[in-house]
C-alpha atoms as a PDB file:
ATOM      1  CA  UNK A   1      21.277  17.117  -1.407  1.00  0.00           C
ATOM      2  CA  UNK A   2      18.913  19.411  -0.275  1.00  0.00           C
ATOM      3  CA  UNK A   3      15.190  18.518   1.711  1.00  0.00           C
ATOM      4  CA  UNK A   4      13.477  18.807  -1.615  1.00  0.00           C
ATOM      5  CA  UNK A   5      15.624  15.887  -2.971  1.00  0.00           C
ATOM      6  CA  UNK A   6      13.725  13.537  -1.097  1.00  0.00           C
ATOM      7  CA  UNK A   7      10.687  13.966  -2.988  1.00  0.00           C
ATOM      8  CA  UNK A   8       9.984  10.532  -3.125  1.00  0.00           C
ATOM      9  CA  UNK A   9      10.207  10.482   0.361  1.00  0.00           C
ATOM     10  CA  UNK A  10       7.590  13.385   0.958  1.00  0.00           C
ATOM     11  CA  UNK A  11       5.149  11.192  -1.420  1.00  0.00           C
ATOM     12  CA  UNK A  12       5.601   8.253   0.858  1.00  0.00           C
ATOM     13  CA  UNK A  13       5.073  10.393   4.227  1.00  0.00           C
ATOM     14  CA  UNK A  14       1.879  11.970   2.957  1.00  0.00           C
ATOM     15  CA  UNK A  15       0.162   9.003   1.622  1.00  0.00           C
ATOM     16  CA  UNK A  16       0.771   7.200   4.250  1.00  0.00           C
ATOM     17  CA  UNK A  17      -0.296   9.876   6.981  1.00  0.00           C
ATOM     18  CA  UNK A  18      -3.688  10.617   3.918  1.00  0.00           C
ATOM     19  CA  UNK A  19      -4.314   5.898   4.323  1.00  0.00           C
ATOM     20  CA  UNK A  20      -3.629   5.832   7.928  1.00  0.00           C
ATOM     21  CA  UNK A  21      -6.273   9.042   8.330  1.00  0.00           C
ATOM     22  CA  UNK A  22      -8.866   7.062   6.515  1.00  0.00           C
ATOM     23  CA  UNK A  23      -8.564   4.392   8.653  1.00  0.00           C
ATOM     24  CA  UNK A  24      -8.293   5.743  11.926  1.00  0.00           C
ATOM     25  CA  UNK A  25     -11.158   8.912  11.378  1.00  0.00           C
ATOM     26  CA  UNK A  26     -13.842   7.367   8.989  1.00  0.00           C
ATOM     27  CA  UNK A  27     -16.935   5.711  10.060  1.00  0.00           C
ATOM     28  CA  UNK A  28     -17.589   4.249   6.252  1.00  0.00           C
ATOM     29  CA  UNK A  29     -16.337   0.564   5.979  1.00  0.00           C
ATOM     30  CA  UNK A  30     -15.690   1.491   1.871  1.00  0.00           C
ATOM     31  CA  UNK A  31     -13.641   4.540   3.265  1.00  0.00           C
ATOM     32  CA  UNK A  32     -11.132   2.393   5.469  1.00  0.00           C
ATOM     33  CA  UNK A  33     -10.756  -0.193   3.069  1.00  0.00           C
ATOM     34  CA  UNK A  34     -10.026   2.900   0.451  1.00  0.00           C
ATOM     35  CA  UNK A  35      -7.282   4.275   3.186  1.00  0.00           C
ATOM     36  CA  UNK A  36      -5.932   0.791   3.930  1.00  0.00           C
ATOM     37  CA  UNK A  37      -5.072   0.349   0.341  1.00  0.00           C
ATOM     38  CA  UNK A  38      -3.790   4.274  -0.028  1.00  0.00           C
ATOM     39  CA  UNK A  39      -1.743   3.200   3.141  1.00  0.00           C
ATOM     40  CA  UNK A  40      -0.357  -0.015   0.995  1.00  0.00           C
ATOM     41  CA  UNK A  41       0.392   1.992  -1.800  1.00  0.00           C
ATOM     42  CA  UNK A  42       2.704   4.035   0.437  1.00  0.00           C
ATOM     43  CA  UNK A  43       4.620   1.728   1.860  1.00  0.00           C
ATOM     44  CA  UNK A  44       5.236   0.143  -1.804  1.00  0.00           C
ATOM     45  CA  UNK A  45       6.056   2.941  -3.148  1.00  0.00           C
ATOM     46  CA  UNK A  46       8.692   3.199   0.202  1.00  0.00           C
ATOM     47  CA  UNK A  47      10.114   0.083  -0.617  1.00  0.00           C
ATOM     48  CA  UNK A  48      10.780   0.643  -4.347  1.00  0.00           C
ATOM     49  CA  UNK A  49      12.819   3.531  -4.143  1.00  0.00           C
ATOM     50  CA  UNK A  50      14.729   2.403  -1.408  1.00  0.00           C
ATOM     51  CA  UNK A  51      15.786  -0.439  -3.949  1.00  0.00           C
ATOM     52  CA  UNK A  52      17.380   2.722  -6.657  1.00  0.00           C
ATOM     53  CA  UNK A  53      21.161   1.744  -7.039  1.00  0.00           C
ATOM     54  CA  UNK A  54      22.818   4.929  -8.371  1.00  0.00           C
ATOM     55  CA  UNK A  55      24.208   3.525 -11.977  1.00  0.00           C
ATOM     56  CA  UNK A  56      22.952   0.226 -11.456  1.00  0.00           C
ATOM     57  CA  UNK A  57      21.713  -1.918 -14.349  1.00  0.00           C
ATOM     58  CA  UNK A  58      19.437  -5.073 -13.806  1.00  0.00           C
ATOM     59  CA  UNK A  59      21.084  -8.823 -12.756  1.00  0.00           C
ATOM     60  CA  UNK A  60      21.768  -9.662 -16.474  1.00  0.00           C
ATOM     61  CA  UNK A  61      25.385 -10.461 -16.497  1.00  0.00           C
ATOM     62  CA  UNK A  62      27.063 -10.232 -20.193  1.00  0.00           C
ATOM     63  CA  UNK A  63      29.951 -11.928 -21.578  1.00  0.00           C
ATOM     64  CA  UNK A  64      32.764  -9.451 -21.020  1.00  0.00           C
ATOM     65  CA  UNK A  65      31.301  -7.002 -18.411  1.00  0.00           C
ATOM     66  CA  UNK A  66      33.644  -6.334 -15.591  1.00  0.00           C
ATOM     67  CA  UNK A  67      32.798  -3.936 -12.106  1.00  0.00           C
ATOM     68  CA  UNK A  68      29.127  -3.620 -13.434  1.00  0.00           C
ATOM     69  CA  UNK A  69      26.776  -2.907 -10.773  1.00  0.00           C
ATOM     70  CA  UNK A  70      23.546  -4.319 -10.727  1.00  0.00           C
ATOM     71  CA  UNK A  71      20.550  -3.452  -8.507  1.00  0.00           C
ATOM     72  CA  UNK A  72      18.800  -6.062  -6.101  1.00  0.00           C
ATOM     73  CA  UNK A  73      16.336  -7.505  -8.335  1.00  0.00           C
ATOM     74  CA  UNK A  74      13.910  -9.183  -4.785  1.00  0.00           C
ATOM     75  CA  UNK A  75      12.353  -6.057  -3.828  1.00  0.00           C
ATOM     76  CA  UNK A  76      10.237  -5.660  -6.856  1.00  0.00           C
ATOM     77  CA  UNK A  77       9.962  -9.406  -6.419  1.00  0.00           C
ATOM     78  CA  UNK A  78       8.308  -9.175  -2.952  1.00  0.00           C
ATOM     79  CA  UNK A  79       6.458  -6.124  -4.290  1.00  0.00           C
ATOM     80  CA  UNK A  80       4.673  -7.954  -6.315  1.00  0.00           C
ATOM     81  CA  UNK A  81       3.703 -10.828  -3.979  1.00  0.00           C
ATOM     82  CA  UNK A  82       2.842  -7.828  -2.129  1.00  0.00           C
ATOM     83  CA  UNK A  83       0.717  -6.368  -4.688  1.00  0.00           C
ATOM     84  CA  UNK A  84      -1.177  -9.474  -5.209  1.00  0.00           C
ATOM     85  CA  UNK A  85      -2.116  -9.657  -1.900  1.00  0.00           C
ATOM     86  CA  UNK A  86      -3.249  -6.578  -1.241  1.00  0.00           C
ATOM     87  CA  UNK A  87      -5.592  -6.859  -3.411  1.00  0.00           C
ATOM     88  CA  UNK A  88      -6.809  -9.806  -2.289  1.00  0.00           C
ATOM     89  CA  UNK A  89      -7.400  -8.427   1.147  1.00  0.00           C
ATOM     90  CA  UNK A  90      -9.116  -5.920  -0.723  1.00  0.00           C
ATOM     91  CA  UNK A  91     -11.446  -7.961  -2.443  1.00  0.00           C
ATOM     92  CA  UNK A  92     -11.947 -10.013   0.715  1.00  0.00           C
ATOM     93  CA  UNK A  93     -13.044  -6.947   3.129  1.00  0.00           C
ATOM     94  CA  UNK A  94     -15.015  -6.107   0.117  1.00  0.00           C
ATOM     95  CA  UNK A  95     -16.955  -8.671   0.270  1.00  0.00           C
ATOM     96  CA  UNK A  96     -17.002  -8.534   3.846  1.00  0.00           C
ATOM     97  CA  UNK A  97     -18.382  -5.121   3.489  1.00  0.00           C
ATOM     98  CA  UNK A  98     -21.018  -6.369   1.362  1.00  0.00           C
ATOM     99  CA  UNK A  99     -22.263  -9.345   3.698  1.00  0.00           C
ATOM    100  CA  UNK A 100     -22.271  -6.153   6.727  1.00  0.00           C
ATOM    101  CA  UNK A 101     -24.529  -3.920   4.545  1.00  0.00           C
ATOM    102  CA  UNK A 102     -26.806  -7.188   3.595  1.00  0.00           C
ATOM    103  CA  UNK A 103     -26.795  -7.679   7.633  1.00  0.00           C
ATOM    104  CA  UNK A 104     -27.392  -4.453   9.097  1.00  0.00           C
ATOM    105  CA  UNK A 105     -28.884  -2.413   6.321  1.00  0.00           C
ATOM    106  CA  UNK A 106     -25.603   0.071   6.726  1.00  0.00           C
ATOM    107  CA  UNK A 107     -21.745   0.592   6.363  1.00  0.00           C
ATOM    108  CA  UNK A 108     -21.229   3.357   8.471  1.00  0.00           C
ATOM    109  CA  UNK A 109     -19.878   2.298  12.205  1.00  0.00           C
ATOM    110  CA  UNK A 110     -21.420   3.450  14.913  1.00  0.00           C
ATOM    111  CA  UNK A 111     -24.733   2.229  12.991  1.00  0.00           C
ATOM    112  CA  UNK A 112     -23.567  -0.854  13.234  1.00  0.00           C
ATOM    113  CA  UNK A 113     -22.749  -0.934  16.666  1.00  0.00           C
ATOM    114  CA  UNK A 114     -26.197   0.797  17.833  1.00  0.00           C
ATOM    115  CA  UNK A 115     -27.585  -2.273  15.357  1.00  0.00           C
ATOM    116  CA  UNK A 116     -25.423  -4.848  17.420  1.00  0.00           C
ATOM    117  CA  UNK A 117     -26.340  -3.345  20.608  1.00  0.00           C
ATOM    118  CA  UNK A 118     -30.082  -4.009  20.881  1.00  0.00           C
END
């Protein structure tokens, strides 16, 4: 299989080098919140198709089906719980976000820490 066969791969490298960007470079709170959860995404999107069995089928087993193969059925399962609470660490540095702004009149970093300073 050539490079380009990894496409999935690629996808995963460039969001997560696109989530870890936003959080390393931006100043605006809403930004690194937007790159955390780009960054998330990634590494979900990692772990699923790691989890591709090549002819699998899903965990069912039938009467009368012998050598099947059947694909691991807990990574979607821990994607999920994963999922859920990403998005409530979303929601919660949202709201964080929002109590900052209420606070110091700003989102953006070093405005905050000028604010803090004095």
């Amino acid at each position: 299989m050539d490079i380009l066969g990894y496409y999935n791969y690629w996808v995963f490298a460039v969001l997560l080098m696109i989530g870890f960007y936003a959080v390393i470079a931006r100043g605006n709170l809403i930004k690194k919140l937007l790159g955390l959860s780009i960054f998330q995404s990634a590494v979900f999107l990692m772990y699923i198709t790691m989890d591709k069995v090549e002819g699998g089928t899903a965990p069912i087993i039938q009467p009368g089906a012998v050598d099947q193969i059947y694909s691991n059925p807990l990574p979607q399962v821990l994607i999920l719980t994963a999922i859920v609470v990403g998005v409530s660490t979303t929601a919660l540095g949202l709201s964080i976000v929002v109590r900052i702004k209420e606070t110091y009149g700003s989102v953006e970093e070093p405005e905050i820490f000028d604010a803090d300073d004095v």
